[in-house]
N, C-alpha and C. Protein backbone atom coordinates (compact mmCIF):
# COMPACT_ATOMS: atom_id res chain seq x y z
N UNK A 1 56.46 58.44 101.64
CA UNK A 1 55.87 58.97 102.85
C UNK A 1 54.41 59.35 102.57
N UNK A 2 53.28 59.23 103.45
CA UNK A 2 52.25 59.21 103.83
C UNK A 2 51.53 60.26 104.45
N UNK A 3 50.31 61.01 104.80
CA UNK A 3 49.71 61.46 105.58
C UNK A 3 48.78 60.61 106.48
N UNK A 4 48.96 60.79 107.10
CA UNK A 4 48.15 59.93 108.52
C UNK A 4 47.12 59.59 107.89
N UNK A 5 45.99 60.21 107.49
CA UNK A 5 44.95 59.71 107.48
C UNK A 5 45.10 58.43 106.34
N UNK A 6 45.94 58.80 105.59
CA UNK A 6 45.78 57.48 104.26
C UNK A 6 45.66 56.10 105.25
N UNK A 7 46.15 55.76 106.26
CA UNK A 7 46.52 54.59 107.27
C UNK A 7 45.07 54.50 108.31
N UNK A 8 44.05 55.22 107.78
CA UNK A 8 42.98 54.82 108.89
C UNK A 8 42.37 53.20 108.23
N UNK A 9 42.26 52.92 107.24
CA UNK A 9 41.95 51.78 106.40
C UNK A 9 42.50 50.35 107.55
N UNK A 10 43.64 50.52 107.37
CA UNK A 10 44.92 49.55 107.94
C UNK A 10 44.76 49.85 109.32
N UNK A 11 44.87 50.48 110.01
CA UNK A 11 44.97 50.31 111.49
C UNK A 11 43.50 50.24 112.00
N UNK A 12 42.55 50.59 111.63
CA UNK A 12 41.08 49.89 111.77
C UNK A 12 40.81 48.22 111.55
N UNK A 13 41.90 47.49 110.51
CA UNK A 13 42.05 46.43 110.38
C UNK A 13 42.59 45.87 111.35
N UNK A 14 43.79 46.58 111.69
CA UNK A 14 44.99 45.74 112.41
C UNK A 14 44.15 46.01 113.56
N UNK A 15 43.45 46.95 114.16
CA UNK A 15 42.62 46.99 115.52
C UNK A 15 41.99 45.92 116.15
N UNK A 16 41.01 45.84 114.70
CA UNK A 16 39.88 44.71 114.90
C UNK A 16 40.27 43.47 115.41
N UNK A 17 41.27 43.07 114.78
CA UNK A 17 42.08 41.76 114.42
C UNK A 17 41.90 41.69 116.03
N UNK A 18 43.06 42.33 116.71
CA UNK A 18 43.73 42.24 118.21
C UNK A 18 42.47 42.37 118.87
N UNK A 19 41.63 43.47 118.85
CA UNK A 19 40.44 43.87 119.69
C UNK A 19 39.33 41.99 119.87
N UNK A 20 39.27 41.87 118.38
CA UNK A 20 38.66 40.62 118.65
C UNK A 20 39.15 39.40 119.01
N UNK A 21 40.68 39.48 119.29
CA UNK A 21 40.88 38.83 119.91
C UNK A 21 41.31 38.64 121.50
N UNK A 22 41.47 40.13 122.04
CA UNK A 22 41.17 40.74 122.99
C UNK A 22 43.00 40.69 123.82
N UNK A 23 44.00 40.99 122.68
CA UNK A 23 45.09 41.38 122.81
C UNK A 23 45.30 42.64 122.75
N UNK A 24 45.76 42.88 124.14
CA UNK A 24 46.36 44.71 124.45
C UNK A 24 47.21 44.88 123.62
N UNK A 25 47.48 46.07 123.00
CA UNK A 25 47.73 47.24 121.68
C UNK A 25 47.27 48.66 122.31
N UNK A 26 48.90 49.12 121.76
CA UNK A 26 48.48 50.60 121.45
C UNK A 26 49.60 50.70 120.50
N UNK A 27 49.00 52.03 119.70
CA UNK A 27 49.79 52.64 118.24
C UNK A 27 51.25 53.64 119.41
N UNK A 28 52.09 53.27 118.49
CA UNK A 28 53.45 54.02 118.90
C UNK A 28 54.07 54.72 117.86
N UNK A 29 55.30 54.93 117.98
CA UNK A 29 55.97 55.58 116.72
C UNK A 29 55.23 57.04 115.98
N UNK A 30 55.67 57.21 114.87
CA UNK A 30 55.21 58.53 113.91
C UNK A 30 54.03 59.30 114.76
N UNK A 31 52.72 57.96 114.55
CA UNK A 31 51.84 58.33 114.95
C UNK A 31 51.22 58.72 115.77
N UNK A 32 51.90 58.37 117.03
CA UNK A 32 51.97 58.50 118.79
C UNK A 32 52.36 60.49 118.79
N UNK A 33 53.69 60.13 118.11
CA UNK A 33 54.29 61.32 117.98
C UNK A 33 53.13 62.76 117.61
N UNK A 34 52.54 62.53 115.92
CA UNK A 34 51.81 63.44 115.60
C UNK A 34 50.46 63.76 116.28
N UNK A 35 50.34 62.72 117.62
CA UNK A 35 48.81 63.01 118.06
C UNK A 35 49.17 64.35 118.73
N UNK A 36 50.66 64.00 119.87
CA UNK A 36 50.69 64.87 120.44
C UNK A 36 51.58 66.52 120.41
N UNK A 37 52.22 66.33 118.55
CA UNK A 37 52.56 67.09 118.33
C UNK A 37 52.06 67.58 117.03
N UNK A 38 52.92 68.13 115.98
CA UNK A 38 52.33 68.22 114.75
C UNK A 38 51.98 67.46 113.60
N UNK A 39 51.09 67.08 112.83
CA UNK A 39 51.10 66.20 111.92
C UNK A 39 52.37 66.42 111.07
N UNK A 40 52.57 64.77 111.05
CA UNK A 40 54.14 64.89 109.81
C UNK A 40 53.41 63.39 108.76
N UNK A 41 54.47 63.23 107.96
CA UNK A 41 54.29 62.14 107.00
C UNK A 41 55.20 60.76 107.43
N UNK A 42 54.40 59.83 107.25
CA UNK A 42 55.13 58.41 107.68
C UNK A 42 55.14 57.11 106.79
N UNK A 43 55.81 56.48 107.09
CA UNK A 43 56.17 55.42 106.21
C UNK A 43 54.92 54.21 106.37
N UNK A 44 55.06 53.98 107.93
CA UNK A 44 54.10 53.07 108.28
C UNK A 44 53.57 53.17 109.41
N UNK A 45 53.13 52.32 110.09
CA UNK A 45 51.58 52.70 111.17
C UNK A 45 52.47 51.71 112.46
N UNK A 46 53.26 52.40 113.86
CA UNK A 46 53.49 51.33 114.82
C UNK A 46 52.63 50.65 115.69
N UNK A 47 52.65 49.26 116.11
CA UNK A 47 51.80 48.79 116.85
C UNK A 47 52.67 48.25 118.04
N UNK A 48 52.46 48.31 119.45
CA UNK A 48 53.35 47.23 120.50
C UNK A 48 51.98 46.62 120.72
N UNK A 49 52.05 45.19 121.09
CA UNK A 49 51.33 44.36 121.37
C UNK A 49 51.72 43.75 122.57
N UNK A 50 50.50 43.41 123.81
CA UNK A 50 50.82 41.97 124.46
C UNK A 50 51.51 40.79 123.83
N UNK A 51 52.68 40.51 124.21
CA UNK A 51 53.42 39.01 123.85
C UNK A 51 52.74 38.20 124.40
N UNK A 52 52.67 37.89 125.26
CA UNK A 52 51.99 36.99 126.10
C UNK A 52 50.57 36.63 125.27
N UNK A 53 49.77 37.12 125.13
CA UNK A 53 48.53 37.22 124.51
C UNK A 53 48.37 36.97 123.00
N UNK A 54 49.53 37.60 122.65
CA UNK A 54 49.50 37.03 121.21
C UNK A 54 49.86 35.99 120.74
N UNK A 55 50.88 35.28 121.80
CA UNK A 55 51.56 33.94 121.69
C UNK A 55 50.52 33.00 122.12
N UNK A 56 49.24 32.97 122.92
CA UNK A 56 48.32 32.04 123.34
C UNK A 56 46.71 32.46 122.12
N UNK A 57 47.15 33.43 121.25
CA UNK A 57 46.28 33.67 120.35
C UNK A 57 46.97 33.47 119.16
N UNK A 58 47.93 32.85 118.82
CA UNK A 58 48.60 32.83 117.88
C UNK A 58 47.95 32.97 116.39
N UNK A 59 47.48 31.51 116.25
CA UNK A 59 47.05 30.51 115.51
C UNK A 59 45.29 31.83 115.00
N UNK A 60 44.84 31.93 115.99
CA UNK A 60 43.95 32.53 115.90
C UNK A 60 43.82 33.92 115.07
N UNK A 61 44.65 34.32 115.50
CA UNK A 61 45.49 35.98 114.85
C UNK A 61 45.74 35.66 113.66
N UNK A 62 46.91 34.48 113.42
CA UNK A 62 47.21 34.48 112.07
C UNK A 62 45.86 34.02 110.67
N UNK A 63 45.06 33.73 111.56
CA UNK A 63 43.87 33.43 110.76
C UNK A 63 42.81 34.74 110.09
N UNK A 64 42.76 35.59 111.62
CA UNK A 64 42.17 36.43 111.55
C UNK A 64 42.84 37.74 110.53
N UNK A 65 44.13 38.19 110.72
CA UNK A 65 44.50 38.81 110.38
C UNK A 65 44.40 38.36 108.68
N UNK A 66 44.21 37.49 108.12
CA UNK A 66 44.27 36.79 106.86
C UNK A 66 43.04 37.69 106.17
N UNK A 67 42.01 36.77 107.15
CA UNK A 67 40.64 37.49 107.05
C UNK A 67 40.01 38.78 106.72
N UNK A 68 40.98 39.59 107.14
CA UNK A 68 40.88 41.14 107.18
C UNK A 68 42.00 41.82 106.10
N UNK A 69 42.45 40.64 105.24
CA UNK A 69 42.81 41.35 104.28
C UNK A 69 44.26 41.73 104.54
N UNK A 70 45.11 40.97 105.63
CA UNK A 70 46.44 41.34 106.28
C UNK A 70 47.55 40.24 106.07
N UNK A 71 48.59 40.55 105.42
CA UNK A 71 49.47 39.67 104.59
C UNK A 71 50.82 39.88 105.86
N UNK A 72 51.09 38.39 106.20
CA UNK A 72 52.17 38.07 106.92
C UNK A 72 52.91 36.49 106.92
N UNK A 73 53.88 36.83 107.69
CA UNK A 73 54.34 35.09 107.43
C UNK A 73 54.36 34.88 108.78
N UNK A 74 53.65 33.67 108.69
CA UNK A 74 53.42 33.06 109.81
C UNK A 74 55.09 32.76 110.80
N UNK A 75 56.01 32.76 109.84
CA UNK A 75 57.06 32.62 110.33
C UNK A 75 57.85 33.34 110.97
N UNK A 76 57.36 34.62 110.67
CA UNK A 76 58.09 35.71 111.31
C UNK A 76 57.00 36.08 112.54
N UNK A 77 56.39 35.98 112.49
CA UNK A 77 55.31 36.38 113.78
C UNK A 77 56.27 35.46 114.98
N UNK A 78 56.53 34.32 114.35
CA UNK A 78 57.34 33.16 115.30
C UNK A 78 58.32 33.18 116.01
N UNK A 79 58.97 34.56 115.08
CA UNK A 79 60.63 34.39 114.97
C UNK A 79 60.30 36.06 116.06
N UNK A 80 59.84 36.78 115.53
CA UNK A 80 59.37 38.16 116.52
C UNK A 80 58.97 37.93 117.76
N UNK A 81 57.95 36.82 118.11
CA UNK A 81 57.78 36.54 119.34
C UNK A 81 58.89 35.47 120.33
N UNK A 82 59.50 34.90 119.61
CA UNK A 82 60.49 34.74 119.94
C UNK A 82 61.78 35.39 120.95
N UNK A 83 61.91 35.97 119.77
CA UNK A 83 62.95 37.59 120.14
C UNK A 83 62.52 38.92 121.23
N UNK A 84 61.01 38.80 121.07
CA UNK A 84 60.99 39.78 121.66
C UNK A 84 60.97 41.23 120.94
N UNK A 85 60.61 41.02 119.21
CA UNK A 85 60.78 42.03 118.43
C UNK A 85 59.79 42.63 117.49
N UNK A 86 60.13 42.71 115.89
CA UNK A 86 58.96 43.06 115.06
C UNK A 86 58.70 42.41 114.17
N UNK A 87 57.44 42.29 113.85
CA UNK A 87 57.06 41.95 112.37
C UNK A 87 56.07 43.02 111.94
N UNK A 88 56.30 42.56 110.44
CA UNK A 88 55.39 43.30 109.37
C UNK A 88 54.51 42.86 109.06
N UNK A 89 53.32 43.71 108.69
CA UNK A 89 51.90 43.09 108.23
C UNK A 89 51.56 44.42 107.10
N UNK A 90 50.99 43.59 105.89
CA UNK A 90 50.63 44.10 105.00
C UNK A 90 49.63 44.20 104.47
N UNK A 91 48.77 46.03 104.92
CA UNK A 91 47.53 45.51 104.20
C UNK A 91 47.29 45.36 102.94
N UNK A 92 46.79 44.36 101.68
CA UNK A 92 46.73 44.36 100.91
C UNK A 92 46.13 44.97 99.80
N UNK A 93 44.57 45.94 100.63
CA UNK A 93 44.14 46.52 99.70
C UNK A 93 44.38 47.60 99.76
N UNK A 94 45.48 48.32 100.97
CA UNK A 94 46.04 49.87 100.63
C UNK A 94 47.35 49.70 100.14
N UNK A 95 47.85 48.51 100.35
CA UNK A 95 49.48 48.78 100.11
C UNK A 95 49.88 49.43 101.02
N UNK A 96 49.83 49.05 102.48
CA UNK A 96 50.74 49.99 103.34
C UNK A 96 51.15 48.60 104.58
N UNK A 97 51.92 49.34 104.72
CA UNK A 97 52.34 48.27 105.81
C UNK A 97 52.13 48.73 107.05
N UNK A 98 52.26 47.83 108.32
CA UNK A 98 52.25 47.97 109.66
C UNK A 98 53.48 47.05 110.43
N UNK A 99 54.26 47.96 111.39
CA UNK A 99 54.82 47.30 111.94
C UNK A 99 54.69 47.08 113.66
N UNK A 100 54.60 45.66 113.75
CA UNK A 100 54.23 45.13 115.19
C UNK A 100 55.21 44.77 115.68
N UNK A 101 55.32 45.52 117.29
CA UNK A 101 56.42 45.12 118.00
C UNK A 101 55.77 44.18 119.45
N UNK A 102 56.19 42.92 119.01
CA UNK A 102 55.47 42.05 120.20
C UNK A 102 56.56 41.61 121.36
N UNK A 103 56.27 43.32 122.24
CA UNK A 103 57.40 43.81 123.30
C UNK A 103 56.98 45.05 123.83
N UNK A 104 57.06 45.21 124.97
CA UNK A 104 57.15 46.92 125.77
C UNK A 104 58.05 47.04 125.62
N UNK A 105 58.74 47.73 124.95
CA UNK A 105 59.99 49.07 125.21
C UNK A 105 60.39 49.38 126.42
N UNK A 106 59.36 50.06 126.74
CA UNK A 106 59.42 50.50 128.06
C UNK A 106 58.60 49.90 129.17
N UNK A 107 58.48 48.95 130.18
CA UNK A 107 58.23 48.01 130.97
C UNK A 107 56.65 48.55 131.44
N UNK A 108 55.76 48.11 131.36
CA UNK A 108 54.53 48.66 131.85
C UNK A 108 53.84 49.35 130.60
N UNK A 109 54.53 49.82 129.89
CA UNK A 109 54.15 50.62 128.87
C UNK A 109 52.51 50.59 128.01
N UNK A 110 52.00 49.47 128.50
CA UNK A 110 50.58 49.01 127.75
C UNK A 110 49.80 49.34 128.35
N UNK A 111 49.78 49.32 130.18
CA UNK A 111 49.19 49.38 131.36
C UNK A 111 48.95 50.99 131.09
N UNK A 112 49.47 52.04 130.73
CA UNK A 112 49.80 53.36 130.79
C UNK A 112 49.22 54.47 129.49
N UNK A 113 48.36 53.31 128.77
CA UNK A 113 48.25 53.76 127.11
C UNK A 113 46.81 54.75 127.37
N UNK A 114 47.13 55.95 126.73
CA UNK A 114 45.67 56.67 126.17
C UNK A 114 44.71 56.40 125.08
N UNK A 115 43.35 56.69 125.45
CA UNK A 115 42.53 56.39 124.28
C UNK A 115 42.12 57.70 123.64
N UNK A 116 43.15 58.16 122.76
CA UNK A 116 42.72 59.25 121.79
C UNK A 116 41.74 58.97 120.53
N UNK A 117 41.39 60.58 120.10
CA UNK A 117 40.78 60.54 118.82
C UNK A 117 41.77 60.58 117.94
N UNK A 118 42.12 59.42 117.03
CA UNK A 118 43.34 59.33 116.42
C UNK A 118 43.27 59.79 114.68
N UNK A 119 41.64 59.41 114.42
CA UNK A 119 41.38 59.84 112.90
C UNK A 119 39.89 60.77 113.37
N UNK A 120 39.22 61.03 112.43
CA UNK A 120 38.11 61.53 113.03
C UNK A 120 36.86 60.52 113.21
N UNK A 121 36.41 60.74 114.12
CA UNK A 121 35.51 59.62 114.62
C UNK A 121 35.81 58.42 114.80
N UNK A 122 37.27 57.96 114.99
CA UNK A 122 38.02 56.81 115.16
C UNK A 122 38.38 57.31 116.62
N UNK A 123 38.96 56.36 117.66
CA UNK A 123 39.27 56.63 119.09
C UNK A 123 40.55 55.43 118.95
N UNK A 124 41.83 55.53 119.36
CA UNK A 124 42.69 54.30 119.55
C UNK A 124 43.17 54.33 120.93
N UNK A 125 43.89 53.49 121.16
CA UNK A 125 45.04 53.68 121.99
C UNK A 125 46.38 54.02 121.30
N UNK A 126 46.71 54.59 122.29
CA UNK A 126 48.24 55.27 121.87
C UNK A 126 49.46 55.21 123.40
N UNK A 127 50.30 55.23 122.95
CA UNK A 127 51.32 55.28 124.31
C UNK A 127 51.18 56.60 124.75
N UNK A 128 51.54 56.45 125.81
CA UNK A 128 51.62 57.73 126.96
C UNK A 128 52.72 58.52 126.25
N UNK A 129 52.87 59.97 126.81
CA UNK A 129 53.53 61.24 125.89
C UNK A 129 54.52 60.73 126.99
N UNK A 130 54.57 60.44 128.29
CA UNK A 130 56.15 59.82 128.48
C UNK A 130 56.64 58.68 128.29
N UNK A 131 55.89 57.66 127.93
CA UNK A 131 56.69 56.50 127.23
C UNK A 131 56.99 56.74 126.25
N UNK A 132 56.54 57.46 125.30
CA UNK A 132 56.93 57.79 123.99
C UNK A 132 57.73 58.48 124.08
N UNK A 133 58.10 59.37 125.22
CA UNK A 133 59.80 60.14 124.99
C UNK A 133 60.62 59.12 125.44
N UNK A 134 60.35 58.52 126.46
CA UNK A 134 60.86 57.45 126.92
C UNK A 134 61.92 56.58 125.52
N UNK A 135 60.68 56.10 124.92
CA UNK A 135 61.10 55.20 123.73
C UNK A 135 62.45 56.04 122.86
N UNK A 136 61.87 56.78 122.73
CA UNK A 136 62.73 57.80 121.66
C UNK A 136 63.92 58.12 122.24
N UNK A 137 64.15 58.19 123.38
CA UNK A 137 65.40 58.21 124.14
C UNK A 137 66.19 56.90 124.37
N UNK A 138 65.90 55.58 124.25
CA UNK A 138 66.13 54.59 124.01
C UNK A 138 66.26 54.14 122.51
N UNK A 139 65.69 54.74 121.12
CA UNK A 139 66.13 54.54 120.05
C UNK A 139 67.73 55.70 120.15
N UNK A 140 67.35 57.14 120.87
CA UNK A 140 68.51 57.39 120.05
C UNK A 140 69.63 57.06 120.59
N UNK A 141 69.72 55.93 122.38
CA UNK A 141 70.72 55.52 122.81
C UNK A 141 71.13 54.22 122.17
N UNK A 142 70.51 53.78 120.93
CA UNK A 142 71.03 52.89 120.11
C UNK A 142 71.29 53.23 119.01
N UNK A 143 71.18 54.25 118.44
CA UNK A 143 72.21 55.07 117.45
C UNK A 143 70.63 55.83 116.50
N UNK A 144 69.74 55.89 116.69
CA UNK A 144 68.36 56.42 115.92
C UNK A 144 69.05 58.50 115.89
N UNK A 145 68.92 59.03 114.85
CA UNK A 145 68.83 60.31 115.10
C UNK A 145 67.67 61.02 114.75
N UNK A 146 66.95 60.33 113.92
CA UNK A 146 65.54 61.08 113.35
C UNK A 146 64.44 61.22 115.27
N UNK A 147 64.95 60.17 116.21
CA UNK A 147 64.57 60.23 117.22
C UNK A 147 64.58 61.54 118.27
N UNK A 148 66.05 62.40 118.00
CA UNK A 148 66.40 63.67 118.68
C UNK A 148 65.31 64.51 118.70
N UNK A 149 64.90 65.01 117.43
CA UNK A 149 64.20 66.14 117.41
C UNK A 149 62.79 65.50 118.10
N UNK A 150 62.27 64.70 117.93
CA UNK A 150 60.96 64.52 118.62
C UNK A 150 61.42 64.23 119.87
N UNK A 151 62.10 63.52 120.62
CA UNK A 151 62.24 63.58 121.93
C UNK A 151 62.12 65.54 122.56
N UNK A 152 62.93 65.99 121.70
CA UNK A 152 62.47 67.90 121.79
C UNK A 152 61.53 68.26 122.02
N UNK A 153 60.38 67.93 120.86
CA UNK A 153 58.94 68.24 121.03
C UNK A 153 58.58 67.58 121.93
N UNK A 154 58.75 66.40 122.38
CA UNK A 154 57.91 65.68 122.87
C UNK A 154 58.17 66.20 124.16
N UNK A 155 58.57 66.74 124.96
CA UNK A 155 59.88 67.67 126.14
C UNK A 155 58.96 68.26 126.28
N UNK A 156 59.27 69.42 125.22
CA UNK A 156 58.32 70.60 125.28
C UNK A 156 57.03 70.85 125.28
N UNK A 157 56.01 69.73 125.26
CA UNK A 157 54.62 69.72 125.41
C UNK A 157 54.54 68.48 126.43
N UNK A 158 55.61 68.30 127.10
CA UNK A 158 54.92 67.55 128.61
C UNK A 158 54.69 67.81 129.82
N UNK A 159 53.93 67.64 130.33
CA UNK A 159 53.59 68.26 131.71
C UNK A 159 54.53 67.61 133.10
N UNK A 160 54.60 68.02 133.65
CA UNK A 160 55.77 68.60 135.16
C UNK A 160 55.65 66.60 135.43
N UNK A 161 54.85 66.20 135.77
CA UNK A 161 55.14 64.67 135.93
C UNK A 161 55.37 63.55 134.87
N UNK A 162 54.81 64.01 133.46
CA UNK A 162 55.75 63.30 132.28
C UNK A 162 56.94 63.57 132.52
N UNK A 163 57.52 64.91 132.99
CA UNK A 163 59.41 65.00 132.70
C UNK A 163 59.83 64.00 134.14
N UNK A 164 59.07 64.60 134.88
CA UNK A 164 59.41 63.57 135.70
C UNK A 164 59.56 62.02 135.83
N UNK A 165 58.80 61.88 135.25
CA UNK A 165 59.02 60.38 135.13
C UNK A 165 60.45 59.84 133.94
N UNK A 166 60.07 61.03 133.03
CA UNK A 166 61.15 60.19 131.90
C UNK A 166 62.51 60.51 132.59
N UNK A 167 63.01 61.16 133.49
CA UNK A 167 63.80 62.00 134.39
C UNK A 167 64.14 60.47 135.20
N UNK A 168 63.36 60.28 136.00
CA UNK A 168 63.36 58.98 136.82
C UNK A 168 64.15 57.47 135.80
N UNK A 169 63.25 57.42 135.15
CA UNK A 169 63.70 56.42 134.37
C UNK A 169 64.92 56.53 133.53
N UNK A 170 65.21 57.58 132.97
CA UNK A 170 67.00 58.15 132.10
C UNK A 170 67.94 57.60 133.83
N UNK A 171 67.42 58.16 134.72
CA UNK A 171 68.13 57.92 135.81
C UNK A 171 68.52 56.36 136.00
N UNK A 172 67.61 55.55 136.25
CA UNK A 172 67.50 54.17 136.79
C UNK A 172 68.44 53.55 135.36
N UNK A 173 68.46 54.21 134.23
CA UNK A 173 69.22 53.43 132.95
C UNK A 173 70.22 54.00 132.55
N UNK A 174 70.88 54.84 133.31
CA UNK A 174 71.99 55.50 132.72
C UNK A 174 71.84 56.89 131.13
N UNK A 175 70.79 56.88 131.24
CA UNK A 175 70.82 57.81 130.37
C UNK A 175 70.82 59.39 130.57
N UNK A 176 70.86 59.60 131.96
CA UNK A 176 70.46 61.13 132.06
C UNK A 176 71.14 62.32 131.18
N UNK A 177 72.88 61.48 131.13
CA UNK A 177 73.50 62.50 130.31
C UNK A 177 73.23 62.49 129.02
N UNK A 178 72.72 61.38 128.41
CA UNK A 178 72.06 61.77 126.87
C UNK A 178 70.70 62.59 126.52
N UNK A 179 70.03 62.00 128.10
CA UNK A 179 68.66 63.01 127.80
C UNK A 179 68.84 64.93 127.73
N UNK A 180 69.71 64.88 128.81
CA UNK A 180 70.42 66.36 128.91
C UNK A 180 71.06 66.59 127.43
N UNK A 181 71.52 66.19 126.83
CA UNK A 181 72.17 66.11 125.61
C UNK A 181 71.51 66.65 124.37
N UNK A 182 70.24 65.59 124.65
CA UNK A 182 69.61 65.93 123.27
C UNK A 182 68.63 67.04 123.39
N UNK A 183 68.26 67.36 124.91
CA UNK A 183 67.34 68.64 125.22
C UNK A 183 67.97 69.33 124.46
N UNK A 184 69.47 69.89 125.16
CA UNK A 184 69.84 71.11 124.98
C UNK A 184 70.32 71.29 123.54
N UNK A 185 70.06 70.48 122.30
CA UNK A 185 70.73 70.59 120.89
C UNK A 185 69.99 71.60 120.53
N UNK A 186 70.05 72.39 119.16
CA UNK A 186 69.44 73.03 118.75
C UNK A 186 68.86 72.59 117.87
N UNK A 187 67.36 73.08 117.13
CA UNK A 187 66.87 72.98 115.93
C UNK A 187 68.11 73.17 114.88
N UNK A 188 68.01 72.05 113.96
CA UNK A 188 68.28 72.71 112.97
C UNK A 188 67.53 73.47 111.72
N UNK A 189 68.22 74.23 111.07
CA UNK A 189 67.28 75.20 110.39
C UNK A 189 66.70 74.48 109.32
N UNK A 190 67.30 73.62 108.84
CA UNK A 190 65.94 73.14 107.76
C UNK A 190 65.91 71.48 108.36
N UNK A 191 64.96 71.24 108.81
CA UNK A 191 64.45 69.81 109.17
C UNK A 191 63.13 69.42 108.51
C-alpha cells in the first residue's frame, strides 16, 4: 500500500495519454474516495474511460501509452473493451500500476465528473461523490466489503441531492434495502 501522492508520476502519464488523445476519463476508486474523504493508502490509481473513444483510438493509445513509459498488452485492452471491463497498465518507471475500466458503472457517470485539485498543483477529473457511492453500493451488491465503510463516509459528507439521487437510483435497481443496510452498520472499532 501507497500514499497518494507516490501515484502523481503515473496518473499524470496515464492523463496525458487519454487527454491527447481526447478520450473522456475520470479517476475513481481509493482515490475518488480520499478526495472527498480522508487520505488512506492504496494499491493502485482507478481510471473509467470512454469505450467508445478508446475503441476508435485504439491503435493510437496503445502507441502512445508505450511512449509515456506505460506497459500493457495490447491484448487485454481487446479483451476489456470487449467485455466491457478492466485492464492494467504499468508504469514502468514507478512500478505502480493503474487500473482502467473501459465502462460507466454507473450510466452517465463521465458526463457528471468533477475537476478537482487532486495532487498539489495538479487538477483531475474525478467521479461525482454520488456516483462514487453509487459505485460502492454496486461493488458491495456483488459481494465487495472493504466497499461498506466508504459508502458510510461517503453518506455522511453528501449533500441533500447526492442522497438523493443515490436514493433514486438504489430504488430503480433494487437496492434500497442494502443501501439501508449498510448505512445503518456500525463502525467497527479497529478498521
Amino acid at each position: 500500500m501507497f500514499e497518494p501522492e507516490v501515484f502523481r508520476g503515473t496518473v499524470q502519464k496515464v492523463a496525458r495519454v487519454l487527454r491527447g488523445l481526447r478520450i473522456r476519463f475520470h479517476i475513481t476508486g481509493g482515490f475518488a474516495t480520499q478526495a472527498y474523504m480522508e487520505p488512506r493508502f492504496t494499491q493502485d490509481v482507478d481510471f473509467v474511460v470512454d469505450p467508445l473513444a478508446l475503441e476508435r483510438e485504439l491503435e493510437r493509445f496503445l502507441t502512445a501509452a508505450s511512449g509515456e513509459g506505460l506497459e500493457l498488452s495490447a491484448a487485454a485492452v481487446r479483451a476489456a473493451l470487449e467485455r466491457r471491463g478492466l485492464f492494467q497498465v504499468l508504469d514502468v518507471e514507478n512500478l505502480l500500476k493503474a487500473d482502467i475500466y473501459a465502462r460507466e458503472l454507473v450510466p452517465g457517470e463521465l458526463s457528471r465528473s468533477l475537476e478537482i485539485e487532486l495532487f498539489a498543483g495538479l487538477k483531475m477529473p474525478i467521479v461525482s461523490r454520488a456516483d462514487a457511492a453509487l459505485s460502492k453500493l454496486i461493488w458491495i451488491s456483488k459481494g465487495s466489503h472493504k466497499s461498506r465503510r466508504d459508502l458510510r463516509l461517503l453518506w455522511r459528507s453528501a449533500t441533500s441531492a447526492d442522497r438523493a439521487e443515490v436514493e433514486l437510483y438504489a430504488a430503480a435497481h433494487g437496492l434500497v434495502e442494502l443501501l439501508h443496510t449498510v448505512l445503518s452498520e456500525r463502525e467497527e472499532l479497529l478498521e
